[in-house]
PDB file of N, CA and C in Angstrom:
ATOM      1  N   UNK A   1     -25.273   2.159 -20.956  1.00  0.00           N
ATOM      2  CA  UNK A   1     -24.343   3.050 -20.283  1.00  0.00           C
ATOM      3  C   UNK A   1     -23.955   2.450 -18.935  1.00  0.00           C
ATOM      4  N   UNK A   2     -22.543   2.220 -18.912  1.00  0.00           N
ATOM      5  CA  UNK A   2     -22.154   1.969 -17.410  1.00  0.00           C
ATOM      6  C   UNK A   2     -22.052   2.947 -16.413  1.00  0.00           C
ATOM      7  N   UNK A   3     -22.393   2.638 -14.843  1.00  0.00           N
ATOM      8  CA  UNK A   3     -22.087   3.757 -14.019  1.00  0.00           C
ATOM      9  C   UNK A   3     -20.655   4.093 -13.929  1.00  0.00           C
ATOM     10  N   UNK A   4     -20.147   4.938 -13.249  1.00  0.00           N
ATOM     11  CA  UNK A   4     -19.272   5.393 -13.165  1.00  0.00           C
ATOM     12  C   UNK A   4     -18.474   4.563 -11.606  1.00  0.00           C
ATOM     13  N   UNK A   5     -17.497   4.623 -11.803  1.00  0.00           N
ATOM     14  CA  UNK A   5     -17.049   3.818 -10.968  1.00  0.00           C
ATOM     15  C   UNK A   5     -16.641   4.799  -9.433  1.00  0.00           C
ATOM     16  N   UNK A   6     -17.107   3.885  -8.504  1.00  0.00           N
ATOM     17  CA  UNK A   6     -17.293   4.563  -7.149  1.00  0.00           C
ATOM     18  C   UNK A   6     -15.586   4.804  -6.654  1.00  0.00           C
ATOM     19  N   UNK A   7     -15.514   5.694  -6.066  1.00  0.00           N
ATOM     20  CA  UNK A   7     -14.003   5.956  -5.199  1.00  0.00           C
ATOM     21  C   UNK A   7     -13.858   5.078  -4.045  1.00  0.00           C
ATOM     22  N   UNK A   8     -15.179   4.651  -3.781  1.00  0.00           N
ATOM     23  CA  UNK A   8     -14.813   3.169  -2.912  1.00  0.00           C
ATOM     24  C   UNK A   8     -14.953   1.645  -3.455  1.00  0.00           C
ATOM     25  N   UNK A   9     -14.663   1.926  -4.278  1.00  0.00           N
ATOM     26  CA  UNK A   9     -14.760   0.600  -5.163  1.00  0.00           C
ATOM     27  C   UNK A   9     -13.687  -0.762  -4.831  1.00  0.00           C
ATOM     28  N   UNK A  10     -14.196  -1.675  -4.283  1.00  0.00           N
ATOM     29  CA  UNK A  10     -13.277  -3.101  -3.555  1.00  0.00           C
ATOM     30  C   UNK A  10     -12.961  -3.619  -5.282  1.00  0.00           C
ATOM     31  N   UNK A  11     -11.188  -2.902  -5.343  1.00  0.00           N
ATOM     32  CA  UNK A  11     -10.367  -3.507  -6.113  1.00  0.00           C
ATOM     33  C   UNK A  11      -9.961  -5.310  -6.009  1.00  0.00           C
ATOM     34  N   UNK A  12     -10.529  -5.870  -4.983  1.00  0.00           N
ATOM     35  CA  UNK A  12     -10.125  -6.601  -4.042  1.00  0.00           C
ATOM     36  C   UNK A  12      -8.893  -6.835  -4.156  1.00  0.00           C
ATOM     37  N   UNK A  13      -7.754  -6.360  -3.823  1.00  0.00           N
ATOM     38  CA  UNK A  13      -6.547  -5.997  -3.910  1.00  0.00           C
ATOM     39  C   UNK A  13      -6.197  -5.694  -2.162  1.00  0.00           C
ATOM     40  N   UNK A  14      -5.653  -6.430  -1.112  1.00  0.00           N
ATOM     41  CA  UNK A  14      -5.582  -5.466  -0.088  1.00  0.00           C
ATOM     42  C   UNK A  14      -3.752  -4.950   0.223  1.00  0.00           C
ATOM     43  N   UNK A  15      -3.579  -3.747   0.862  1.00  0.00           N
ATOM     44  CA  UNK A  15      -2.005  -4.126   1.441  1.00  0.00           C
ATOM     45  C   UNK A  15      -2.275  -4.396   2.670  1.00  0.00           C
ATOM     46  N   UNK A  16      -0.798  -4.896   3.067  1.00  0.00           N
ATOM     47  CA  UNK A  16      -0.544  -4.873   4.250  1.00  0.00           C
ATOM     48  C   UNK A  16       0.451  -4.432   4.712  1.00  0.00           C
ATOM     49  N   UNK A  17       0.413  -3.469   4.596  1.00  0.00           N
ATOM     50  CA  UNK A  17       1.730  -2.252   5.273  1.00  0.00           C
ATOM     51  C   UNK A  17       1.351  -2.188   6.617  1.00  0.00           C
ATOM     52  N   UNK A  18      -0.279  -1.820   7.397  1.00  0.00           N
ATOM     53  CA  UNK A  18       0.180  -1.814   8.685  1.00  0.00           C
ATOM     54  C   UNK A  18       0.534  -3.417   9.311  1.00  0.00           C
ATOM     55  N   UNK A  19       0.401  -4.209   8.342  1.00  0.00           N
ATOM     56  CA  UNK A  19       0.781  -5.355   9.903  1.00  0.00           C
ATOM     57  C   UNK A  19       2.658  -5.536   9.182  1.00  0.00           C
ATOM     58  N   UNK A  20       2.920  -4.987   7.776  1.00  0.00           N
ATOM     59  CA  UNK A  20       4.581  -5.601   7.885  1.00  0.00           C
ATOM     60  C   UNK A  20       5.084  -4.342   8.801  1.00  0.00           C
ATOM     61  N   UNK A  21       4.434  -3.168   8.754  1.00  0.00           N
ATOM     62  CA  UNK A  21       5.335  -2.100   9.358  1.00  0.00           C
ATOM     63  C   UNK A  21       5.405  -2.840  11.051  1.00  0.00           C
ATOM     64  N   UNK A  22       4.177  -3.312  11.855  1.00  0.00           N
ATOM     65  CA  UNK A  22       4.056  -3.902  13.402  1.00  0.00           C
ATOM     66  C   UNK A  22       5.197  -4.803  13.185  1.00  0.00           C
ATOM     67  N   UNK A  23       5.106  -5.823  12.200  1.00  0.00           N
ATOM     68  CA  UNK A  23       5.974  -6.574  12.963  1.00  0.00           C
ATOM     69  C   UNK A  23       8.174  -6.249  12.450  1.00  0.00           C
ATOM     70  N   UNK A  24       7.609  -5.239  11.965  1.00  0.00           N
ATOM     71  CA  UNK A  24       9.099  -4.782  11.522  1.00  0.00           C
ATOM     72  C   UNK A  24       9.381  -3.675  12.553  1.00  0.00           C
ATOM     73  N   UNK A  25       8.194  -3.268  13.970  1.00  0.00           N
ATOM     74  CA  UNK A  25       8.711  -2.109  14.657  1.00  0.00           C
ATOM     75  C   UNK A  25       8.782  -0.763  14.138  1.00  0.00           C
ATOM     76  N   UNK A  26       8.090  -0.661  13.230  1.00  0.00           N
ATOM     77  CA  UNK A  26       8.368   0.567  12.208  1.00  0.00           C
ATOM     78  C   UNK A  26       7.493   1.528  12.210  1.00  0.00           C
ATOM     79  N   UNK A  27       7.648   2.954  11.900  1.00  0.00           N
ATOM     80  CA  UNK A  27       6.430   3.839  12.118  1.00  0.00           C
ATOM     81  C   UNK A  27       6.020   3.838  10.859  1.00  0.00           C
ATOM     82  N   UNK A  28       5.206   4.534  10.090  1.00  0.00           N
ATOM     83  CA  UNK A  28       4.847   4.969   8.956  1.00  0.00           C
ATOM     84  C   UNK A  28       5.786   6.507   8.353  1.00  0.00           C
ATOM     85  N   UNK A  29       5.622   7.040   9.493  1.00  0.00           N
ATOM     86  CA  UNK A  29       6.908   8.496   9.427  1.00  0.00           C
ATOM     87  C   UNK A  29       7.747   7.646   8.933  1.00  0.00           C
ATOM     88  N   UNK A  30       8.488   6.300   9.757  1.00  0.00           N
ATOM     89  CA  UNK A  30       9.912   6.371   9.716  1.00  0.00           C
ATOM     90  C   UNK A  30      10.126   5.923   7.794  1.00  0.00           C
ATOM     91  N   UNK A  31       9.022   4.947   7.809  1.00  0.00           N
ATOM     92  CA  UNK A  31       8.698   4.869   6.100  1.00  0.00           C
ATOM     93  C   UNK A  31       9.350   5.878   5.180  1.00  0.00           C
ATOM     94  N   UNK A  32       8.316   6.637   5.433  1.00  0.00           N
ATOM     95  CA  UNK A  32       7.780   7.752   5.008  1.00  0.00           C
ATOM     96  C   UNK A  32       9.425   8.562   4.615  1.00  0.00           C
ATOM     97  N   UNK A  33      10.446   8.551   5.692  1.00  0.00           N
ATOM     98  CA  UNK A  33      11.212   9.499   5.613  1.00  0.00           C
ATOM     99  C   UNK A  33      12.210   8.156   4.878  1.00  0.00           C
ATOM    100  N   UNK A  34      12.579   7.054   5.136  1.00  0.00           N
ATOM    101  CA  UNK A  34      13.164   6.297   3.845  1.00  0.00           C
ATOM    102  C   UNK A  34      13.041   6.001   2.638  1.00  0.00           C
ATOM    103  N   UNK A  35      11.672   6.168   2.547  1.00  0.00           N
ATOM    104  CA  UNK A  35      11.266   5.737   0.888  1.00  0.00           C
ATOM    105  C   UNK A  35      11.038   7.138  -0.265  1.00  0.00           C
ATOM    106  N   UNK A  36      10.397   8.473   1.238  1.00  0.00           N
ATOM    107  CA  UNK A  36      10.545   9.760   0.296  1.00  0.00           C
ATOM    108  C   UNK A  36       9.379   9.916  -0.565  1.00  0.00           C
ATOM    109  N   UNK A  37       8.373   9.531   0.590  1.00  0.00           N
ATOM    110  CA  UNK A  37       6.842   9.336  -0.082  1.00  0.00           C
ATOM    111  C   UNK A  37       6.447   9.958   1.288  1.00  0.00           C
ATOM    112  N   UNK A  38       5.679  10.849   0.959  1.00  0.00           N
ATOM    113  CA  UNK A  38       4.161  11.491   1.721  1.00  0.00           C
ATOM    114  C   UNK A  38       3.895  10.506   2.698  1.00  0.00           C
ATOM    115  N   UNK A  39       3.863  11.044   3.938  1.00  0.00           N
ATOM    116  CA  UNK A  39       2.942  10.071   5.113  1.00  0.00           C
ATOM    117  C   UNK A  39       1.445   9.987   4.423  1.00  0.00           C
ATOM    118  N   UNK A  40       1.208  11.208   3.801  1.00  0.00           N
ATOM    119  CA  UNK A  40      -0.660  11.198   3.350  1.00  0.00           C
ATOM    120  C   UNK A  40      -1.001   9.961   2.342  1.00  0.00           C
ATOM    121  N   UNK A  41       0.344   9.834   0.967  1.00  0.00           N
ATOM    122  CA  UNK A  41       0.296   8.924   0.447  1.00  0.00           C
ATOM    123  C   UNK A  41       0.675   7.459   1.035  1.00  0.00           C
ATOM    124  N   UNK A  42       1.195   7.735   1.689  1.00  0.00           N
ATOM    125  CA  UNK A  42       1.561   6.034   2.334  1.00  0.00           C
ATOM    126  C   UNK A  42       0.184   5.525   3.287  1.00  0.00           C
ATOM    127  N   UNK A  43      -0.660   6.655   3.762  1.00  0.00           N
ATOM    128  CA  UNK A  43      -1.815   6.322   4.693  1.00  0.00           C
ATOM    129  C   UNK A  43      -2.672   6.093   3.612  1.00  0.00           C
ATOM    130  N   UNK A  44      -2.683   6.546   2.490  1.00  0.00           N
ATOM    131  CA  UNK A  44      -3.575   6.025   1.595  1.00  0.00           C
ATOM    132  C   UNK A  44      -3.534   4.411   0.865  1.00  0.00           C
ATOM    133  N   UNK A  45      -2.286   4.478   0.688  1.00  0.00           N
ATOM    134  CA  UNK A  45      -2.080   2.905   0.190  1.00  0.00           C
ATOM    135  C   UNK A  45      -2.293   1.791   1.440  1.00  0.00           C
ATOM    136  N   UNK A  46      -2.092   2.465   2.620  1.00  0.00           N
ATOM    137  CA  UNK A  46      -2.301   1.640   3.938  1.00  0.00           C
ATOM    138  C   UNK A  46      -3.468   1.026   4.271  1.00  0.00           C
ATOM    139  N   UNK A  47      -4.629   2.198   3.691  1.00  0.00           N
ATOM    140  CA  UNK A  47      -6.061   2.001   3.965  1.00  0.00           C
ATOM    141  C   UNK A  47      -6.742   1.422   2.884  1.00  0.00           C
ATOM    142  N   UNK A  48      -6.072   1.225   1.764  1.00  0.00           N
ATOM    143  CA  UNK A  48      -7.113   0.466   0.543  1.00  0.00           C
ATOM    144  C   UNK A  48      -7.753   1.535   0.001  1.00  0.00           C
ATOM    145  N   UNK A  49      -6.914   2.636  -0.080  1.00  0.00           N
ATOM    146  CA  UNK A  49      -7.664   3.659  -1.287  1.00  0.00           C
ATOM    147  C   UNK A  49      -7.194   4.241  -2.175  1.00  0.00           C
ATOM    148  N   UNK A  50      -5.950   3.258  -2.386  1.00  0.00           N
ATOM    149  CA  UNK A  50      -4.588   3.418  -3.769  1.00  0.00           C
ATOM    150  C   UNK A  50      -5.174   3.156  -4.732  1.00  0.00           C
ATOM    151  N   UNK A  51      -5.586   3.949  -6.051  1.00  0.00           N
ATOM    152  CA  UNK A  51      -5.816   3.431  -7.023  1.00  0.00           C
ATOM    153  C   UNK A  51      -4.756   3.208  -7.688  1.00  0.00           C
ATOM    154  N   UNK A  52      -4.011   3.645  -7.608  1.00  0.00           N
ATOM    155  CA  UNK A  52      -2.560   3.135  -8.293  1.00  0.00           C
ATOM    156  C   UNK A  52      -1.473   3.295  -7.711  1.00  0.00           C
ATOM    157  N   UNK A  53       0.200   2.331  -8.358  1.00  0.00           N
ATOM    158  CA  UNK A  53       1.409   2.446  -6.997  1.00  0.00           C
ATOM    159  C   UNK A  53       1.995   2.327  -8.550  1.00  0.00           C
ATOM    160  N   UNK A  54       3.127   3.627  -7.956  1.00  0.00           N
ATOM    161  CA  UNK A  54       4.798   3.565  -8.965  1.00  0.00           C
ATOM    162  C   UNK A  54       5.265   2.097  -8.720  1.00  0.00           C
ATOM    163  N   UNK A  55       5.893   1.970 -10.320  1.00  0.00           N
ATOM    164  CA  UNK A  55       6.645   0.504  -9.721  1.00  0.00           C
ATOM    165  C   UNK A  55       7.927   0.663  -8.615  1.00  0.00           C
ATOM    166  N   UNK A  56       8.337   2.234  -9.061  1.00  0.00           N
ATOM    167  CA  UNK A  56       9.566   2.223  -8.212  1.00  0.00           C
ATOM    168  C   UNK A  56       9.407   2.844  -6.664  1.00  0.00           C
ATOM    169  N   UNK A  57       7.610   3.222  -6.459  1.00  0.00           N
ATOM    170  CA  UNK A  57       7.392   3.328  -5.367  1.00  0.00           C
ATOM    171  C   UNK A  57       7.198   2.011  -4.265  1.00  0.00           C
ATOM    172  N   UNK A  58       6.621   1.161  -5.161  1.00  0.00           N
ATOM    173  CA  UNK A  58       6.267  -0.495  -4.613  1.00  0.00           C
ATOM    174  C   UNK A  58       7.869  -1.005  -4.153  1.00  0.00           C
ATOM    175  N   UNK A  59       8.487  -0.659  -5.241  1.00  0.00           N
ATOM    176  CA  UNK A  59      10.126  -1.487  -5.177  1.00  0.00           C
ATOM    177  C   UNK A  59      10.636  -0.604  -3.906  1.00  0.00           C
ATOM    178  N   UNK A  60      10.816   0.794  -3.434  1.00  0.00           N
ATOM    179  CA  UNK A  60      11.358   1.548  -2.700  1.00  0.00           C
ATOM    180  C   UNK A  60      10.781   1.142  -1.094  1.00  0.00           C
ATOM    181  N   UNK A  61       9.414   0.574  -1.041  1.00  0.00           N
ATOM    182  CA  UNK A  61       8.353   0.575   0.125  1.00  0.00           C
ATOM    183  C   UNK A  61       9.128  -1.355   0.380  1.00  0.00           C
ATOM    184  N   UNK A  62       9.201  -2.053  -0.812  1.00  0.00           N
ATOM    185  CA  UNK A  62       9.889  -3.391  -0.441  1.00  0.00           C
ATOM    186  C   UNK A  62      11.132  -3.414   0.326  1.00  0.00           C
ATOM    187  N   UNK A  63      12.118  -2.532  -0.472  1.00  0.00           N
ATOM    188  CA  UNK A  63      13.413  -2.986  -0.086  1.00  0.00           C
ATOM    189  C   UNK A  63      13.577  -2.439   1.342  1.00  0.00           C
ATOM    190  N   UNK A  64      12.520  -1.007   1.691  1.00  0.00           N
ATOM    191  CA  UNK A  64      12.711  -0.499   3.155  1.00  0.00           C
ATOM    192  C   UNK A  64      12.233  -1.834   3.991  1.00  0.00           C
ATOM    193  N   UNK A  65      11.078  -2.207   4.128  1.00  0.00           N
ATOM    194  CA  UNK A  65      10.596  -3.413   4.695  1.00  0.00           C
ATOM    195  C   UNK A  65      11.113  -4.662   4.363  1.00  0.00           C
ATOM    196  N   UNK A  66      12.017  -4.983   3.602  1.00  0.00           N
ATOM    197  CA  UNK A  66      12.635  -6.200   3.332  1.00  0.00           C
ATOM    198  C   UNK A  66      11.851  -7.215   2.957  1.00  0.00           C
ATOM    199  N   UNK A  67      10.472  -7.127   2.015  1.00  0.00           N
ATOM    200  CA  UNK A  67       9.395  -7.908   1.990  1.00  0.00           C
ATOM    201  C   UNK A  67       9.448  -7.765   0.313  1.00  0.00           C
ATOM    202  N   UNK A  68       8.715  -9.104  -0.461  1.00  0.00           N
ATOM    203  CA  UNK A  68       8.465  -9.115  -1.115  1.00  0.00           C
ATOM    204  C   UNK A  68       6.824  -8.341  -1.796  1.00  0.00           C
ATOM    205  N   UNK A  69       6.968  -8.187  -3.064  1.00  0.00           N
ATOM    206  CA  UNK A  69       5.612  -6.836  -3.288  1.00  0.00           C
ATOM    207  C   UNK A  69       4.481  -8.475  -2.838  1.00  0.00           C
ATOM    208  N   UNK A  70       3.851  -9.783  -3.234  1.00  0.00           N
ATOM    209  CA  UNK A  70       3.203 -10.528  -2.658  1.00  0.00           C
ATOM    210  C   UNK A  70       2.960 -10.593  -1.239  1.00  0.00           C
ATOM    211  N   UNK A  71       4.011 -10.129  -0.795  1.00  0.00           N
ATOM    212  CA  UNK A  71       3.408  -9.739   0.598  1.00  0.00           C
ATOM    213  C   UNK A  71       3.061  -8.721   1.524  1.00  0.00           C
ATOM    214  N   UNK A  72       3.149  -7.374   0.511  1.00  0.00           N
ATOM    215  CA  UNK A  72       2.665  -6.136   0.822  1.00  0.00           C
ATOM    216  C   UNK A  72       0.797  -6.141   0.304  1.00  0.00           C
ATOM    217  N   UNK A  73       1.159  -6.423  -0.858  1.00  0.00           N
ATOM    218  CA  UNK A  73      -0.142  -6.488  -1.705  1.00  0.00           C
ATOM    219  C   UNK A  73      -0.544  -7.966  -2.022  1.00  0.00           C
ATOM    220  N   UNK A  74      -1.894  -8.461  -1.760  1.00  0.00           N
ATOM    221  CA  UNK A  74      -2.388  -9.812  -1.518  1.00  0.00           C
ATOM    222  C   UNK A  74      -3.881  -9.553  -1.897  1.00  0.00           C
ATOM    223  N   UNK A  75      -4.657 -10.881  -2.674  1.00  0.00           N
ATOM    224  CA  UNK A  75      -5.709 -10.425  -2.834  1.00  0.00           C
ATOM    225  C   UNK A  75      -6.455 -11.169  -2.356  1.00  0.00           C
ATOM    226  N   UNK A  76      -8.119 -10.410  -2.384  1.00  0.00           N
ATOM    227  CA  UNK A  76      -8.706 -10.363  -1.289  1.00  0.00           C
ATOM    228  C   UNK A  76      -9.876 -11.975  -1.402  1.00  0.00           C
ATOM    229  N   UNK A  77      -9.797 -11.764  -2.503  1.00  0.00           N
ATOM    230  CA  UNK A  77     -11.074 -12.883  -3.411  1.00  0.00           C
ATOM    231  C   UNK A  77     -12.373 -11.788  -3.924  1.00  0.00           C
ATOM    232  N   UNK A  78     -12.236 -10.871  -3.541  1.00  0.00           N
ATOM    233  CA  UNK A  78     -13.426  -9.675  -4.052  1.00  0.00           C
ATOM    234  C   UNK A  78     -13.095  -9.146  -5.109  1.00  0.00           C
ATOM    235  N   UNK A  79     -13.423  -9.480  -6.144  1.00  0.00           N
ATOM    236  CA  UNK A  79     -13.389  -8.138  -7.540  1.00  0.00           C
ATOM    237  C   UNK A  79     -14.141  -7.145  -7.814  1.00  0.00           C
TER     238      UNK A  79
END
């Protein structure tokens, strides 16, 4: 029997929304109110506790930041 998998579990998967939002000048609100996603959900994907992302939420969070999804989401070397 396997354990059950922890809610903090290192996907090693990280984003980096707060450093593209710094160097794009950007709030997370202001995100938040372009892409039409929850500040709660966007602080969650911010902090590494997304277990999962819409594709058309990933695509909506790119085209606001002008970044490719490889450089929102990058991995960590931890599985």
């Amino acid at each position: 029997m396997t354990p059950a998998a922890s809610d903090e579990e290192d996907t090693g998967i990280h984003c980096r929304l707060d450093e593209l939002l710094a160097e794009r000048g950007m709030t997370l609100t202001q995100l938040s109110s372009i892409v039409g996603v929850s500040i709660v959900n966007l602080s969650v994907l911010k902090n590494d506790r997304a277990r999962a992302i819409r594709y058309s939420t990933l695509r909506a969070i790119c085209d606001a930041l002008r970044c490719e999804v490889g450089e929102l989401l990058v991995l960590t070397g931890e599985s």
